[in-house]
PDB file of N, CA and C in Angstrom:
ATOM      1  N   UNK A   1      79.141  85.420  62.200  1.00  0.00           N
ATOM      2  CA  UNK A   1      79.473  86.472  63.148  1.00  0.00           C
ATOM      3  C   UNK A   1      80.583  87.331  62.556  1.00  0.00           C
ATOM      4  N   UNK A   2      80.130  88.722  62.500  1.00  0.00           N
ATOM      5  CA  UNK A   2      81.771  89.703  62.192  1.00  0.00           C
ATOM      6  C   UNK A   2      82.619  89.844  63.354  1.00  0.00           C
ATOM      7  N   UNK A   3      83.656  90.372  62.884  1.00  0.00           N
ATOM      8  CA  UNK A   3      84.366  90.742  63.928  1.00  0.00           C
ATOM      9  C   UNK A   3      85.132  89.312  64.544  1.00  0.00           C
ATOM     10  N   UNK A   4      85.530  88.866  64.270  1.00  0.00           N
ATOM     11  CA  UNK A   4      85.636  87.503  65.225  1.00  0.00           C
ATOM     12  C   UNK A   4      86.745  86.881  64.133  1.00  0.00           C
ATOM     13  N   UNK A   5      88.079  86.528  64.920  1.00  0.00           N
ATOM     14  CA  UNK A   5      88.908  86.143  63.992  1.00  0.00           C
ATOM     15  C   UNK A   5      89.429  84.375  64.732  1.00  0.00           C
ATOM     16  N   UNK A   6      90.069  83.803  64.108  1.00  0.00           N
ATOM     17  CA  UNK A   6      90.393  82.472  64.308  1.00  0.00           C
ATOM     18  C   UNK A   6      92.330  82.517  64.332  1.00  0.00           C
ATOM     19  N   UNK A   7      92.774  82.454  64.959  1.00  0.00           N
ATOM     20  CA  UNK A   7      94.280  82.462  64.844  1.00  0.00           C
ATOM     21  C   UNK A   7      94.522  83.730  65.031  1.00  0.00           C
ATOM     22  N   UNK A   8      96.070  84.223  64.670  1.00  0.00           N
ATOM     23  CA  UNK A   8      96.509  85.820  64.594  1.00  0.00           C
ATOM     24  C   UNK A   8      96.510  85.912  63.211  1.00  0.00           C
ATOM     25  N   UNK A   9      96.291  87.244  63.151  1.00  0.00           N
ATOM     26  CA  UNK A   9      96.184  87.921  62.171  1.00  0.00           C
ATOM     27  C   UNK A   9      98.050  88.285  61.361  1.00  0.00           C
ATOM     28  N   UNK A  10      98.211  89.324  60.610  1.00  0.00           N
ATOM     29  CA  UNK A  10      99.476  89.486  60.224  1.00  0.00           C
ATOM     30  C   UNK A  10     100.103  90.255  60.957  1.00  0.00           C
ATOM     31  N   UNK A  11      98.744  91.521  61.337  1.00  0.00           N
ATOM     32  CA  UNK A  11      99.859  92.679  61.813  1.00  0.00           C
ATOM     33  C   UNK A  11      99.191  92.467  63.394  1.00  0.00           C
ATOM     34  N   UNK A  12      99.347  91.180  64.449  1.00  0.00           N
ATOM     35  CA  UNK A  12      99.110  91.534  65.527  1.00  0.00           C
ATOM     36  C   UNK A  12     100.452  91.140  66.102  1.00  0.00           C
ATOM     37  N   UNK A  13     101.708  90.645  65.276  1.00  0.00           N
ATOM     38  CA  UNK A  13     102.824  90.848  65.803  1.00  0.00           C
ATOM     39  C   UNK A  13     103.494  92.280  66.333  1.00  0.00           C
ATOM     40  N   UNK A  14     103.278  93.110  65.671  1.00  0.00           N
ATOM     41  CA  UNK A  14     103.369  94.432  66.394  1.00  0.00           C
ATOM     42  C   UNK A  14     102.112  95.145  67.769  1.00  0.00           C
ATOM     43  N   UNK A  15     101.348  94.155  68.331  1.00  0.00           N
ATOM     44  CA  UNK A  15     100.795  94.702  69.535  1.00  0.00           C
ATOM     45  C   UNK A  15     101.668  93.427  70.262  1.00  0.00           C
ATOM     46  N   UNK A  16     101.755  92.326  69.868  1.00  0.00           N
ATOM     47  CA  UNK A  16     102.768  91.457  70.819  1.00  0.00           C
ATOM     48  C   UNK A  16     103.858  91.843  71.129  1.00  0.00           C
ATOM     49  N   UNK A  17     104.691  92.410  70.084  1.00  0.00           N
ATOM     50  CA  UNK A  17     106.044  93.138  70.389  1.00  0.00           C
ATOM     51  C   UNK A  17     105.993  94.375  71.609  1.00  0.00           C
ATOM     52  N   UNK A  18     104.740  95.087  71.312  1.00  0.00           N
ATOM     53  CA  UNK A  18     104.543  96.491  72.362  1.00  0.00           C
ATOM     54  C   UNK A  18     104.382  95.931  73.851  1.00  0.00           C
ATOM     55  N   UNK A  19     103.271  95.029  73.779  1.00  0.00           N
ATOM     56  CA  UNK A  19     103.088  94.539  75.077  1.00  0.00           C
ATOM     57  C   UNK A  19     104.374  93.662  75.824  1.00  0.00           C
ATOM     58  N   UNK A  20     105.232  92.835  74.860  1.00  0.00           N
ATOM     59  CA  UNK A  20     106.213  92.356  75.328  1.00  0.00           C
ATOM     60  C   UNK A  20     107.626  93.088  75.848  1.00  0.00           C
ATOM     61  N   UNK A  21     107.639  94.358  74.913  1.00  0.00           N
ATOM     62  CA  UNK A  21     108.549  95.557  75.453  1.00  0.00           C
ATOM     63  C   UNK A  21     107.919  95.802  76.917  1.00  0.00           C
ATOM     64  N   UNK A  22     107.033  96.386  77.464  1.00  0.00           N
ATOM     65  CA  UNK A  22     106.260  97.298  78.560  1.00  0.00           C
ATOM     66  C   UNK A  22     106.304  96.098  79.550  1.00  0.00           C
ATOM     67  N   UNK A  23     106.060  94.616  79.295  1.00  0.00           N
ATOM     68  CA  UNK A  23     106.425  93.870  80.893  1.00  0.00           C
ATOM     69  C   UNK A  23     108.112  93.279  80.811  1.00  0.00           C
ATOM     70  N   UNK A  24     108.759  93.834  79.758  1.00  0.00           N
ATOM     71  CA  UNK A  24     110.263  94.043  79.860  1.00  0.00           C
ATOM     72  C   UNK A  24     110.414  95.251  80.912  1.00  0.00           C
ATOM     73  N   UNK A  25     110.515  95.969  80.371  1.00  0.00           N
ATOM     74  CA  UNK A  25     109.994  97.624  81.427  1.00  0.00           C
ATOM     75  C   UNK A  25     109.608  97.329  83.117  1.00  0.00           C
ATOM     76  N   UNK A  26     108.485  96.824  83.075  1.00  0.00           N
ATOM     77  CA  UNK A  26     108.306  96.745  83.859  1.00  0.00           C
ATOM     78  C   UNK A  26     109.073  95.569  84.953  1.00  0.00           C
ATOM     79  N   UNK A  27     109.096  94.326  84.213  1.00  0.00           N
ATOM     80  CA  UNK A  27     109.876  93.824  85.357  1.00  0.00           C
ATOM     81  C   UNK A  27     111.511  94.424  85.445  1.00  0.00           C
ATOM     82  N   UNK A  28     111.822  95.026  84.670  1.00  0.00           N
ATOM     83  CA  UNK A  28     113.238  95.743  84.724  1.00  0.00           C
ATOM     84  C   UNK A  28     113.121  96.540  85.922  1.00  0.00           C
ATOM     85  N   UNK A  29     112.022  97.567  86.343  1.00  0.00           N
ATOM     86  CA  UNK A  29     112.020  98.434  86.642  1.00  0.00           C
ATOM     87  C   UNK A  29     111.691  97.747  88.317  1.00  0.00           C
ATOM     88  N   UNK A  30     110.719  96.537  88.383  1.00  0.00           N
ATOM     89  CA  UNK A  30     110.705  95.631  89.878  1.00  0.00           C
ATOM     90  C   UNK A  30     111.697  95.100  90.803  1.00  0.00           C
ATOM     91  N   UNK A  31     112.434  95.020  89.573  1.00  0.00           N
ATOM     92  CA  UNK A  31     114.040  94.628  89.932  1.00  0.00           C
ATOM     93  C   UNK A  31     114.753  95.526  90.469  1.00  0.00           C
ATOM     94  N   UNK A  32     114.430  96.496  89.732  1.00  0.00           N
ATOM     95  CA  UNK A  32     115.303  97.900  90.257  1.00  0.00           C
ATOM     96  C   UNK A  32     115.084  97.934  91.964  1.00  0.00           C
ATOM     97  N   UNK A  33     113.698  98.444  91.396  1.00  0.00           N
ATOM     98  CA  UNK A  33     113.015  99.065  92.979  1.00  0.00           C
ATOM     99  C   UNK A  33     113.300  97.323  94.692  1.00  0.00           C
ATOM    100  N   UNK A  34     113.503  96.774  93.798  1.00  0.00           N
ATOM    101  CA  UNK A  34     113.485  95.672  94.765  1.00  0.00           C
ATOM    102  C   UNK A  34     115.594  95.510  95.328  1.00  0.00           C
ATOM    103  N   UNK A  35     116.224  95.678  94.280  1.00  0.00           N
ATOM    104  CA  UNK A  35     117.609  96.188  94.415  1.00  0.00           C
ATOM    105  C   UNK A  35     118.017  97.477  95.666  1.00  0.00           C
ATOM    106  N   UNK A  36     117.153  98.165  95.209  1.00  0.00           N
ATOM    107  CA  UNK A  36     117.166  99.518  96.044  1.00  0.00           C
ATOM    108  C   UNK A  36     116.646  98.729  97.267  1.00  0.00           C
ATOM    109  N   UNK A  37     115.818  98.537  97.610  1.00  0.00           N
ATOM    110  CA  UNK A  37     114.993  98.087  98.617  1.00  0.00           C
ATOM    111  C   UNK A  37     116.000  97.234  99.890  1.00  0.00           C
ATOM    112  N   UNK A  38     116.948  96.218  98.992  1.00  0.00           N
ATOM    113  CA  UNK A  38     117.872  95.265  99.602  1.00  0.00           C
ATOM    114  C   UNK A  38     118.850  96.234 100.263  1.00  0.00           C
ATOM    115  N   UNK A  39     119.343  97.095  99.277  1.00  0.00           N
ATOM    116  CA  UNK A  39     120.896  97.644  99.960  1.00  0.00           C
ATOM    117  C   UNK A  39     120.111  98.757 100.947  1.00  0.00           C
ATOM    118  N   UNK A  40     118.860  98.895 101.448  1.00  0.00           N
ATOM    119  CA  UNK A  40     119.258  99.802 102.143  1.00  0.00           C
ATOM    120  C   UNK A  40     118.459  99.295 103.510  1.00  0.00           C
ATOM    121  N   UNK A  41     118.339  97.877 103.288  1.00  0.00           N
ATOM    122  CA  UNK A  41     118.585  97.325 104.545  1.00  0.00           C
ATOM    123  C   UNK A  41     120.034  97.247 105.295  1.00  0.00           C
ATOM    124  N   UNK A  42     119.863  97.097 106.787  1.00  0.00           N
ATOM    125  CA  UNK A  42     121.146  97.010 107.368  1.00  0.00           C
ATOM    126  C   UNK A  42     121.726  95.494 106.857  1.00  0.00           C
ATOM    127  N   UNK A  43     122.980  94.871 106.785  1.00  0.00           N
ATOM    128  CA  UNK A  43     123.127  93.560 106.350  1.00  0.00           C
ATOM    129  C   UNK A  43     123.695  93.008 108.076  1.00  0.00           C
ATOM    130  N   UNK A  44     123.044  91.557 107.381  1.00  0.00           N
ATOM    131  CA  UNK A  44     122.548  90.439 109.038  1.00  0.00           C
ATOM    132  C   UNK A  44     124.485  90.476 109.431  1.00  0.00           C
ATOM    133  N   UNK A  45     124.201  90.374 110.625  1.00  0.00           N
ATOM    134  CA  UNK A  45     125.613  90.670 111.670  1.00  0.00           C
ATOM    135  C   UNK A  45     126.231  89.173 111.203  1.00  0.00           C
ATOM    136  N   UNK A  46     127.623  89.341 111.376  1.00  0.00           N
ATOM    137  CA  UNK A  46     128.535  88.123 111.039  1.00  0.00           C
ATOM    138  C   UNK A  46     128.106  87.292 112.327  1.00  0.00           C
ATOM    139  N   UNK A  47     128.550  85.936 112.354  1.00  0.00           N
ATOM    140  CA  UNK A  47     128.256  84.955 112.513  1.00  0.00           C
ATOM    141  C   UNK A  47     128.688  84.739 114.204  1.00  0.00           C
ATOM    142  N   UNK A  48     130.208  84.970 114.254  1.00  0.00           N
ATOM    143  CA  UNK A  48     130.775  85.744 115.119  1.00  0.00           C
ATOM    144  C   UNK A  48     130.345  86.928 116.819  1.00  0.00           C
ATOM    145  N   UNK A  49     129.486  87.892 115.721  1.00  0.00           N
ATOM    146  CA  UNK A  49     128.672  88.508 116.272  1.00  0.00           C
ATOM    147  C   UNK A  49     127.634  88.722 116.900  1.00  0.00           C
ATOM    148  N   UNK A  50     126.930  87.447 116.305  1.00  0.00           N
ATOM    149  CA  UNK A  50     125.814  86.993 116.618  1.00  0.00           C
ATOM    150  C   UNK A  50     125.742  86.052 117.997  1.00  0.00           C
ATOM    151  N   UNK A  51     126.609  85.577 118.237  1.00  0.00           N
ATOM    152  CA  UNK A  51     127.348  84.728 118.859  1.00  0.00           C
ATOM    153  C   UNK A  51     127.789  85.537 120.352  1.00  0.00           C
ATOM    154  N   UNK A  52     128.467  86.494 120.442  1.00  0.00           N
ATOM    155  CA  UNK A  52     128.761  87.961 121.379  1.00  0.00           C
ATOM    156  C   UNK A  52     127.601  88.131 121.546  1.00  0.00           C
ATOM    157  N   UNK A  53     126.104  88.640 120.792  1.00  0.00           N
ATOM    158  CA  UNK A  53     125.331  88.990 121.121  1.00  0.00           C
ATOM    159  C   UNK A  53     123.993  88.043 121.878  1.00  0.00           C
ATOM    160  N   UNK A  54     124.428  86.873 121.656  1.00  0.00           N
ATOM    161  CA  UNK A  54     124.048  85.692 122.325  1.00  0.00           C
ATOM    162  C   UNK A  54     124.388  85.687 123.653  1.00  0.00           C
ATOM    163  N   UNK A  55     125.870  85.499 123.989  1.00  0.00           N
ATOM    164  CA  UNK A  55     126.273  85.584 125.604  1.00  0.00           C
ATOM    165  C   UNK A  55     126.146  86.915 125.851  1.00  0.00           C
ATOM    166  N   UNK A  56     126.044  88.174 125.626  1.00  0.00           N
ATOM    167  CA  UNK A  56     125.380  89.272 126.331  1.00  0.00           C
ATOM    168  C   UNK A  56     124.359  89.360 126.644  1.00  0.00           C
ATOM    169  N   UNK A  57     123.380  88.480 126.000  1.00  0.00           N
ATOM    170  CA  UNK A  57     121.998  88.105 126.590  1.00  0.00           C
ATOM    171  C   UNK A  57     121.848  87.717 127.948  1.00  0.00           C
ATOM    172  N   UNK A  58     122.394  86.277 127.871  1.00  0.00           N
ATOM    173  CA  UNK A  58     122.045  85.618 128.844  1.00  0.00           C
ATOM    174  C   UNK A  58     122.570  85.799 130.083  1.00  0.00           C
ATOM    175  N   UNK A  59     124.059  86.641 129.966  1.00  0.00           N
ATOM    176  CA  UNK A  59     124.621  87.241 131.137  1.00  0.00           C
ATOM    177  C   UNK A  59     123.536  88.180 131.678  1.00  0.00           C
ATOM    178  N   UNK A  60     122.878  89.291 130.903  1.00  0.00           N
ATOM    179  CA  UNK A  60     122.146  90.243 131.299  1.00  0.00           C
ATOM    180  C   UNK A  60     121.156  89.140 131.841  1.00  0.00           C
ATOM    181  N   UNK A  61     120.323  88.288 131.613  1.00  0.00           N
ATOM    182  CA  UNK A  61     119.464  87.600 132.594  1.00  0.00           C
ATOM    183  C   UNK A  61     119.832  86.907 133.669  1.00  0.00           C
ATOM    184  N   UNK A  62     121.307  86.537 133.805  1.00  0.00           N
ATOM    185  CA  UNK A  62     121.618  85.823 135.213  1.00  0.00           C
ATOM    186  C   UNK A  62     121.615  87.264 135.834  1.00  0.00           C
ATOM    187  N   UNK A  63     122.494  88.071 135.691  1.00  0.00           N
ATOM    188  CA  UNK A  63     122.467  89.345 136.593  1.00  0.00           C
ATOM    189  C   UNK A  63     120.525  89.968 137.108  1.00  0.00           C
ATOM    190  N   UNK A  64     119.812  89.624 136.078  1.00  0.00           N
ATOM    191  CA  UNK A  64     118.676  90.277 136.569  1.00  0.00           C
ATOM    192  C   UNK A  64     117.935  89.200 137.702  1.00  0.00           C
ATOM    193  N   UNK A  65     118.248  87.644 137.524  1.00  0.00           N
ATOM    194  CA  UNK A  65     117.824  86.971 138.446  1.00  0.00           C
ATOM    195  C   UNK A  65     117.996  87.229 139.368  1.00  0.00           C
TER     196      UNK A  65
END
């Protein structure tokens, strides 16, 4: 059969290098967009707060009973 090789060749270290640059790239670039993504969520209320917003609850349901 032609065409048909067994192992790597010499020069297929330079398509490994290309392809290994471009999912550098790319997960660089997932990271990014996933970075962005985080900060422009609001960040979860202190602990504290959560806590205030707990007994304002349940006051508002005794009053509606």
């Amino acid at each position: 059969m032609t065409g048909v090789t067994r192992g790597f060749e010499k020069e297929d270290w330079a398509g490994f290098f290309l392809v290994t640059i471009v999912f550098v790239v790319w997960a660089a670039l997932g990271v990014f967009i996933y970075y962005l993504f985080r900060k422009s969520k609001a960040p979860p209320p202190d602990y504290a707060e959560f806590l205030d917003l707990q007994e304002d609850n349940e006051e508002e349901r005794m009053w509606k009973n």
